[in-house]
N, C-alpha and C. Protein backbone atom coordinates (compact mmCIF):
# COMPACT_ATOMS: atom_id res chain seq x y z
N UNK A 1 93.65 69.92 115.38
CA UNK A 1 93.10 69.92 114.04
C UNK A 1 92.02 71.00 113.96
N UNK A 2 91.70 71.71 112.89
CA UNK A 2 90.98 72.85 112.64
C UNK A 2 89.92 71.68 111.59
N UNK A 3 88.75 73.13 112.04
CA UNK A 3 87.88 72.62 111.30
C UNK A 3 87.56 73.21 109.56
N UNK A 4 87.32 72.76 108.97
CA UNK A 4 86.96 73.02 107.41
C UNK A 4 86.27 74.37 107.40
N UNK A 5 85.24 75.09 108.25
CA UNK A 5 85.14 76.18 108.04
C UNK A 5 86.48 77.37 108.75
N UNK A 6 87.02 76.69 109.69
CA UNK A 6 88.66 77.15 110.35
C UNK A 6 89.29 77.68 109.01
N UNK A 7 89.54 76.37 107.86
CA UNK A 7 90.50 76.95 106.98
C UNK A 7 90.17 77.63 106.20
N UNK A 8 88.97 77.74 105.68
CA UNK A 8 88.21 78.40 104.79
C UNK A 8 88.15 79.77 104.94
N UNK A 9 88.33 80.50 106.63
CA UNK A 9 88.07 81.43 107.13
C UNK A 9 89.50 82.23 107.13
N UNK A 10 90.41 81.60 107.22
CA UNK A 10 91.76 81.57 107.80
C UNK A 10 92.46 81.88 106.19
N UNK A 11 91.63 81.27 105.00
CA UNK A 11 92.36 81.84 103.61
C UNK A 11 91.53 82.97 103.17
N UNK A 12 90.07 83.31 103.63
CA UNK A 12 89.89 84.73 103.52
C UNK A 12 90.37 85.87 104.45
N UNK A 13 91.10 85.57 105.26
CA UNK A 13 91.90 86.49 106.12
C UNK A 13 93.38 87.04 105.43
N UNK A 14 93.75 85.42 104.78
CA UNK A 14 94.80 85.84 104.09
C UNK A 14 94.32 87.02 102.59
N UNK A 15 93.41 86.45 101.78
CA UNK A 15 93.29 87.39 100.75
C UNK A 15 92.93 88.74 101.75
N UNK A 16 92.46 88.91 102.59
CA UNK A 16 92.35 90.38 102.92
C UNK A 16 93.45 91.16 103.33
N UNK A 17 94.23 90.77 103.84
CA UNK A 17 95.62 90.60 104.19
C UNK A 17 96.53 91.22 102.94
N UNK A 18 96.54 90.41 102.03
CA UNK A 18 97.10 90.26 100.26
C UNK A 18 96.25 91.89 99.93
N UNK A 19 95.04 91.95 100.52
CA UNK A 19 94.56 92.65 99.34
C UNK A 19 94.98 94.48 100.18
N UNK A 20 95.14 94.30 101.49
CA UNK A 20 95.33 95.53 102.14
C UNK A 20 97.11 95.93 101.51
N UNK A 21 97.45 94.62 101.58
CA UNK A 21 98.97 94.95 101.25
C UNK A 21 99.31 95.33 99.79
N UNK A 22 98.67 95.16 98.50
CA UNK A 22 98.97 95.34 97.63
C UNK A 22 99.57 96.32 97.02
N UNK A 23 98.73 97.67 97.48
CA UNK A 23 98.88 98.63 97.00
C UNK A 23 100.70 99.17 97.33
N UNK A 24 101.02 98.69 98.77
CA UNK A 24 102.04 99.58 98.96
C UNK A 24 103.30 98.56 98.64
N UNK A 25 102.83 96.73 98.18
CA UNK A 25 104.10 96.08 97.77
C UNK A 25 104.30 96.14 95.94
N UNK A 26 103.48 96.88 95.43
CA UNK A 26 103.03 97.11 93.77
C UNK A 26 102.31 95.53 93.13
N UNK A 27 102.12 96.60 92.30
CA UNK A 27 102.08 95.04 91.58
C UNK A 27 102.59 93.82 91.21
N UNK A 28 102.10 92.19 91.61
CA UNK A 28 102.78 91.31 91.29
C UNK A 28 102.57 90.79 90.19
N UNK A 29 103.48 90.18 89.31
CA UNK A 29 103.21 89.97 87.94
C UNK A 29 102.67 88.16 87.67
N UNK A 30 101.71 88.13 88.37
CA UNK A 30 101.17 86.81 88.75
C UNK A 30 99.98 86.49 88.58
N UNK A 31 99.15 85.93 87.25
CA UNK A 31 98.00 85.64 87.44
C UNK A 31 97.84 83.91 87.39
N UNK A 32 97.23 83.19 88.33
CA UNK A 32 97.75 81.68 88.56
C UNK A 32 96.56 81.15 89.10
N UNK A 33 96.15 80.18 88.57
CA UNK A 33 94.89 78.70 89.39
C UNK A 33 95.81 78.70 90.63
N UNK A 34 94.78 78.66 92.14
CA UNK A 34 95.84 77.98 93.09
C UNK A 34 94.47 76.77 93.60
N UNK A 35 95.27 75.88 93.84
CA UNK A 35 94.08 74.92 94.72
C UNK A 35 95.04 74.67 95.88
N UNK A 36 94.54 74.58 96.95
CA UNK A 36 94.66 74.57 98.76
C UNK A 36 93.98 73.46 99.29
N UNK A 37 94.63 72.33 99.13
CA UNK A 37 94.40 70.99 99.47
C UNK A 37 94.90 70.50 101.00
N UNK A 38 93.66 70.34 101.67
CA UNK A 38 93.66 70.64 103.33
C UNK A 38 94.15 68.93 103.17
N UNK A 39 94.79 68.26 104.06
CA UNK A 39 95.24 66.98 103.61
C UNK A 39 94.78 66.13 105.31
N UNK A 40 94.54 66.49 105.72
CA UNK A 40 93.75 65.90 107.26
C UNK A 40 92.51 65.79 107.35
N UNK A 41 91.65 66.81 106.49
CA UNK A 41 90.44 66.69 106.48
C UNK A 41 90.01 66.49 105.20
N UNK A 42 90.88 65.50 103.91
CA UNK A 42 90.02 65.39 102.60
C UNK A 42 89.36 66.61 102.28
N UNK A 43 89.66 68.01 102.54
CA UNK A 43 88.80 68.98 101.76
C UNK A 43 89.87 69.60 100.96
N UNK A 44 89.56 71.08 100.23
CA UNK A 44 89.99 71.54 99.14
C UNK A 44 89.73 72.85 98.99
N UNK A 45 90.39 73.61 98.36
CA UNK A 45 89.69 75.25 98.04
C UNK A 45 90.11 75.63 96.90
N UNK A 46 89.93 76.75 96.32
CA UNK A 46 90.53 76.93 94.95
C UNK A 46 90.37 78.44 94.61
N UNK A 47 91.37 79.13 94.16
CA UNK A 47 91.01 80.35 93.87
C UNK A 47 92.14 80.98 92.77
N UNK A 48 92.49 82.43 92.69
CA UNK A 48 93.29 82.84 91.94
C UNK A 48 93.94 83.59 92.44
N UNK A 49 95.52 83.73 91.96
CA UNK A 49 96.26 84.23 92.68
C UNK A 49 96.45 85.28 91.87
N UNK A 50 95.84 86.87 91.58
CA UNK A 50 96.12 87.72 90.41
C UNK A 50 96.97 89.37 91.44
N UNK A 51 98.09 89.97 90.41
CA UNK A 51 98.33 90.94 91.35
C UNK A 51 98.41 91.16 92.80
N UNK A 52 99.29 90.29 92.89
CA UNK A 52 99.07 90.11 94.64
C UNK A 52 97.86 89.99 95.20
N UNK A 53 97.02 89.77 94.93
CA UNK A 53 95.39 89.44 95.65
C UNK A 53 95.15 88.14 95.34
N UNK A 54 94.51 87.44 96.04
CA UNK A 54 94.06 85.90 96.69
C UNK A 54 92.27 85.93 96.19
N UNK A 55 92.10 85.90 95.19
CA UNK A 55 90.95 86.13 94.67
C UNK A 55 89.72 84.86 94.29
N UNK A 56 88.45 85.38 94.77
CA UNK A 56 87.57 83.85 93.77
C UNK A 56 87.82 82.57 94.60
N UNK A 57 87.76 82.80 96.06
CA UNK A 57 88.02 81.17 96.95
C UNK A 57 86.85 80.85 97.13
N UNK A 58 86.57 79.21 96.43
CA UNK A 58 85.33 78.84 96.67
C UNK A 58 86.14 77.20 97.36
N UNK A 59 85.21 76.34 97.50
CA UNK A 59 85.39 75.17 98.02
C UNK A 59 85.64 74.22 96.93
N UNK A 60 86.45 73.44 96.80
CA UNK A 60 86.32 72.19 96.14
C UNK A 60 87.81 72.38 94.98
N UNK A 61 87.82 71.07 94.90
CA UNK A 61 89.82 71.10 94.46
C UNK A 61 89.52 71.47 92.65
N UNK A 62 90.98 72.27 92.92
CA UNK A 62 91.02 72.27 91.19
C UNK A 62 92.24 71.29 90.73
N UNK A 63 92.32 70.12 89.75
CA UNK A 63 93.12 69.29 89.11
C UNK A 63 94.35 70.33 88.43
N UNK A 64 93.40 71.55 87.45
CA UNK A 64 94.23 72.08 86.69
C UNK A 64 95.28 73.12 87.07
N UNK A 65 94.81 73.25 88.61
CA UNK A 65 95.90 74.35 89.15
C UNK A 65 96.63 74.39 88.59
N UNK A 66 97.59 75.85 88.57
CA UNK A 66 98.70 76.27 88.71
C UNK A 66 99.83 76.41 89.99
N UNK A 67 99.14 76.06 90.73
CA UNK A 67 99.90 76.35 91.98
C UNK A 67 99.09 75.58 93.05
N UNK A 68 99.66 74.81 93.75
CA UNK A 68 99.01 73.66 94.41
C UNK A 68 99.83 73.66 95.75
N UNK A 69 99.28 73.52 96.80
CA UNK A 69 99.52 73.97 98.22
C UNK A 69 98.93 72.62 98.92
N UNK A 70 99.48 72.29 99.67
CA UNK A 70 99.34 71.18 100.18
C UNK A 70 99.46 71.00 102.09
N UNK A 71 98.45 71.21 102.99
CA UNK A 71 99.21 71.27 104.35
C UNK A 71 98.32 70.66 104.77
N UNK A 72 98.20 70.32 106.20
CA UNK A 72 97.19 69.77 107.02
C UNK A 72 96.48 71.29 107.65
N UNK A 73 95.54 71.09 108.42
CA UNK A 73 94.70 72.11 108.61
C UNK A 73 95.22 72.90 109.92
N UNK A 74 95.93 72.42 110.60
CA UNK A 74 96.66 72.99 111.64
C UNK A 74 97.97 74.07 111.52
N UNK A 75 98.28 73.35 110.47
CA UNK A 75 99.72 73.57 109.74
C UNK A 75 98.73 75.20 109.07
N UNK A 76 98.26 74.82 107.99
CA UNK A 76 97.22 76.06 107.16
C UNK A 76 96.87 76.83 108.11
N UNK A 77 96.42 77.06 109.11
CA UNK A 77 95.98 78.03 110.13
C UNK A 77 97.08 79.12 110.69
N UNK A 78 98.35 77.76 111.27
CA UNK A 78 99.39 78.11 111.36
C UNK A 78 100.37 79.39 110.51
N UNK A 79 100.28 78.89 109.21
CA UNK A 79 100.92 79.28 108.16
C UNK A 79 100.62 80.55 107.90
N UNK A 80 99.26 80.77 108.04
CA UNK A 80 98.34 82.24 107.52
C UNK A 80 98.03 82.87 108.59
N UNK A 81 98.19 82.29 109.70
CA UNK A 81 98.48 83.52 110.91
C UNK A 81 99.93 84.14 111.46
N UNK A 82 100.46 83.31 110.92
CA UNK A 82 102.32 83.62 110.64
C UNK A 82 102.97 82.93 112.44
N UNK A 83 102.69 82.01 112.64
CA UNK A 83 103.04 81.37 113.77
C UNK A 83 104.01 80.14 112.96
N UNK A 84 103.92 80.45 111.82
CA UNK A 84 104.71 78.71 111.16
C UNK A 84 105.54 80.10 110.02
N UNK A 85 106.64 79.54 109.92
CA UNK A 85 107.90 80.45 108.71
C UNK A 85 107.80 79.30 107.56
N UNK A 86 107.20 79.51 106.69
CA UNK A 86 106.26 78.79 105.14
C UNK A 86 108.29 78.52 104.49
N UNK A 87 109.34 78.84 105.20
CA UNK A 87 110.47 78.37 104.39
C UNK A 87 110.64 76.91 105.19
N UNK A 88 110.47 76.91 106.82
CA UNK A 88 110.72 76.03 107.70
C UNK A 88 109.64 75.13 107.64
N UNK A 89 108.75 75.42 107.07
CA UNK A 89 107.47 74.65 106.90
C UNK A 89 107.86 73.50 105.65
N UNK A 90 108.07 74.31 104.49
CA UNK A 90 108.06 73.48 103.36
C UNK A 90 109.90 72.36 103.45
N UNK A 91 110.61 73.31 104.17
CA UNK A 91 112.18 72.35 104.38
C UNK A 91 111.39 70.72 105.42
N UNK A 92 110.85 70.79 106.38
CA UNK A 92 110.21 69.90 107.09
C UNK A 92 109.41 69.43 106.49
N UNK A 93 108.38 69.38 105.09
CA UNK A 93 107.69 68.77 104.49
C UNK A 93 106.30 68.65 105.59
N UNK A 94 106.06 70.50 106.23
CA UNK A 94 104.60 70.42 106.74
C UNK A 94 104.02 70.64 105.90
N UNK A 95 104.33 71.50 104.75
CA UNK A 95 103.89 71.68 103.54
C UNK A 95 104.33 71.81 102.49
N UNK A 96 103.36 71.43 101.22
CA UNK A 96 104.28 71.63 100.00
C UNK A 96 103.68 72.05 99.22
N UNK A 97 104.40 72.59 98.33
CA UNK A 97 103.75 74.08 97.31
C UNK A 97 104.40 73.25 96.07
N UNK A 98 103.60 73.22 95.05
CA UNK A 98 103.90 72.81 93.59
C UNK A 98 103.48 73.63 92.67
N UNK A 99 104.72 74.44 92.34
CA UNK A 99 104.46 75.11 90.81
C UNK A 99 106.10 75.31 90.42
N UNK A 100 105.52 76.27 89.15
CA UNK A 100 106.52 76.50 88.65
C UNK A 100 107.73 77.09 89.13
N UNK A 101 108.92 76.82 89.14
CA UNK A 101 110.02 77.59 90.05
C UNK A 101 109.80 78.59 89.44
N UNK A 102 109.74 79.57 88.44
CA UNK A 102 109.80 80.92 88.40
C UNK A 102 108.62 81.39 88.99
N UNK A 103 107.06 80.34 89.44
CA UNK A 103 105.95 81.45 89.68
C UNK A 103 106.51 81.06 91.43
N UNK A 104 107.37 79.87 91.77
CA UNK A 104 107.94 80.11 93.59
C UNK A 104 108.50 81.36 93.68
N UNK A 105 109.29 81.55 92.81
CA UNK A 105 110.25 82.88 93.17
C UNK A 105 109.05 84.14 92.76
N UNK A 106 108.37 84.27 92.77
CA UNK A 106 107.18 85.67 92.49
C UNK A 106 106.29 85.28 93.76
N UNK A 107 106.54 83.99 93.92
CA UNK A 107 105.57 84.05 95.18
C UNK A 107 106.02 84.39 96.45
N UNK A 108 107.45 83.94 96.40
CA UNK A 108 107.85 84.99 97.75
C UNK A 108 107.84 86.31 98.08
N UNK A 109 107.66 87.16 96.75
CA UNK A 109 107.44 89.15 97.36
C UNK A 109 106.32 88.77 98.20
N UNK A 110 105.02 87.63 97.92
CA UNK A 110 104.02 87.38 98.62
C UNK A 110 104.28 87.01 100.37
N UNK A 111 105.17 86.60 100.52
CA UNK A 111 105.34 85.97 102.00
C UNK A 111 106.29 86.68 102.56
């Protein structure tokens, strides 16, 4: 199990990640609430998912998301260091992603 500053650290790696890659995957046509609901440790994160960048992650859950992510904190670490395949992840129910099927399918140029 990871700790709450683990995941916190581990989704600003990912937006840096998102944000180095942008330029050369273009623009994504995606501006979206995401909340990142750590499910082992009762915590939460929340940010925006705009143009391929992972933007605005602060702590604490958003209700109104648009896009809602759901893993345990091991799994989340996993996921964003690319040791876990986020298709084999979500078929096994390590994690689950809730949005709209057309903003799933925009979210894969992301992964």
């Amino acid at each position: 199990m990871a700790s709450v500053d683990e995941c916190r650290q581990a989704l600003h790696d990912l937006a840096a990640r998102l944000d180095a890659n942008a330029e050369t995957r273009g623009k994504l046509d995606l501006d979206r609430s995401l909340a990142c609901r750590v499910t082992d440790l009762g915590a939460a994160f929340r940010a925006r998912l705009a143009g391929g960048r992972l933007l605005d992650i602060t702590d604490g859950d958003d209700p109104a998301a648009k896009i809602v992510l759901s893993a345990g904190s091991g799994d989340l670490i996993a996921l964003v260091t690319g040791r876990l395949d986020v298709t084999r992840a979500i078929a096994s129910r390590q994690v689950s992603i809730k949005a709209n099927p057309f903003d799933l399918l925009k979210l894969r140029k992301l992964l």
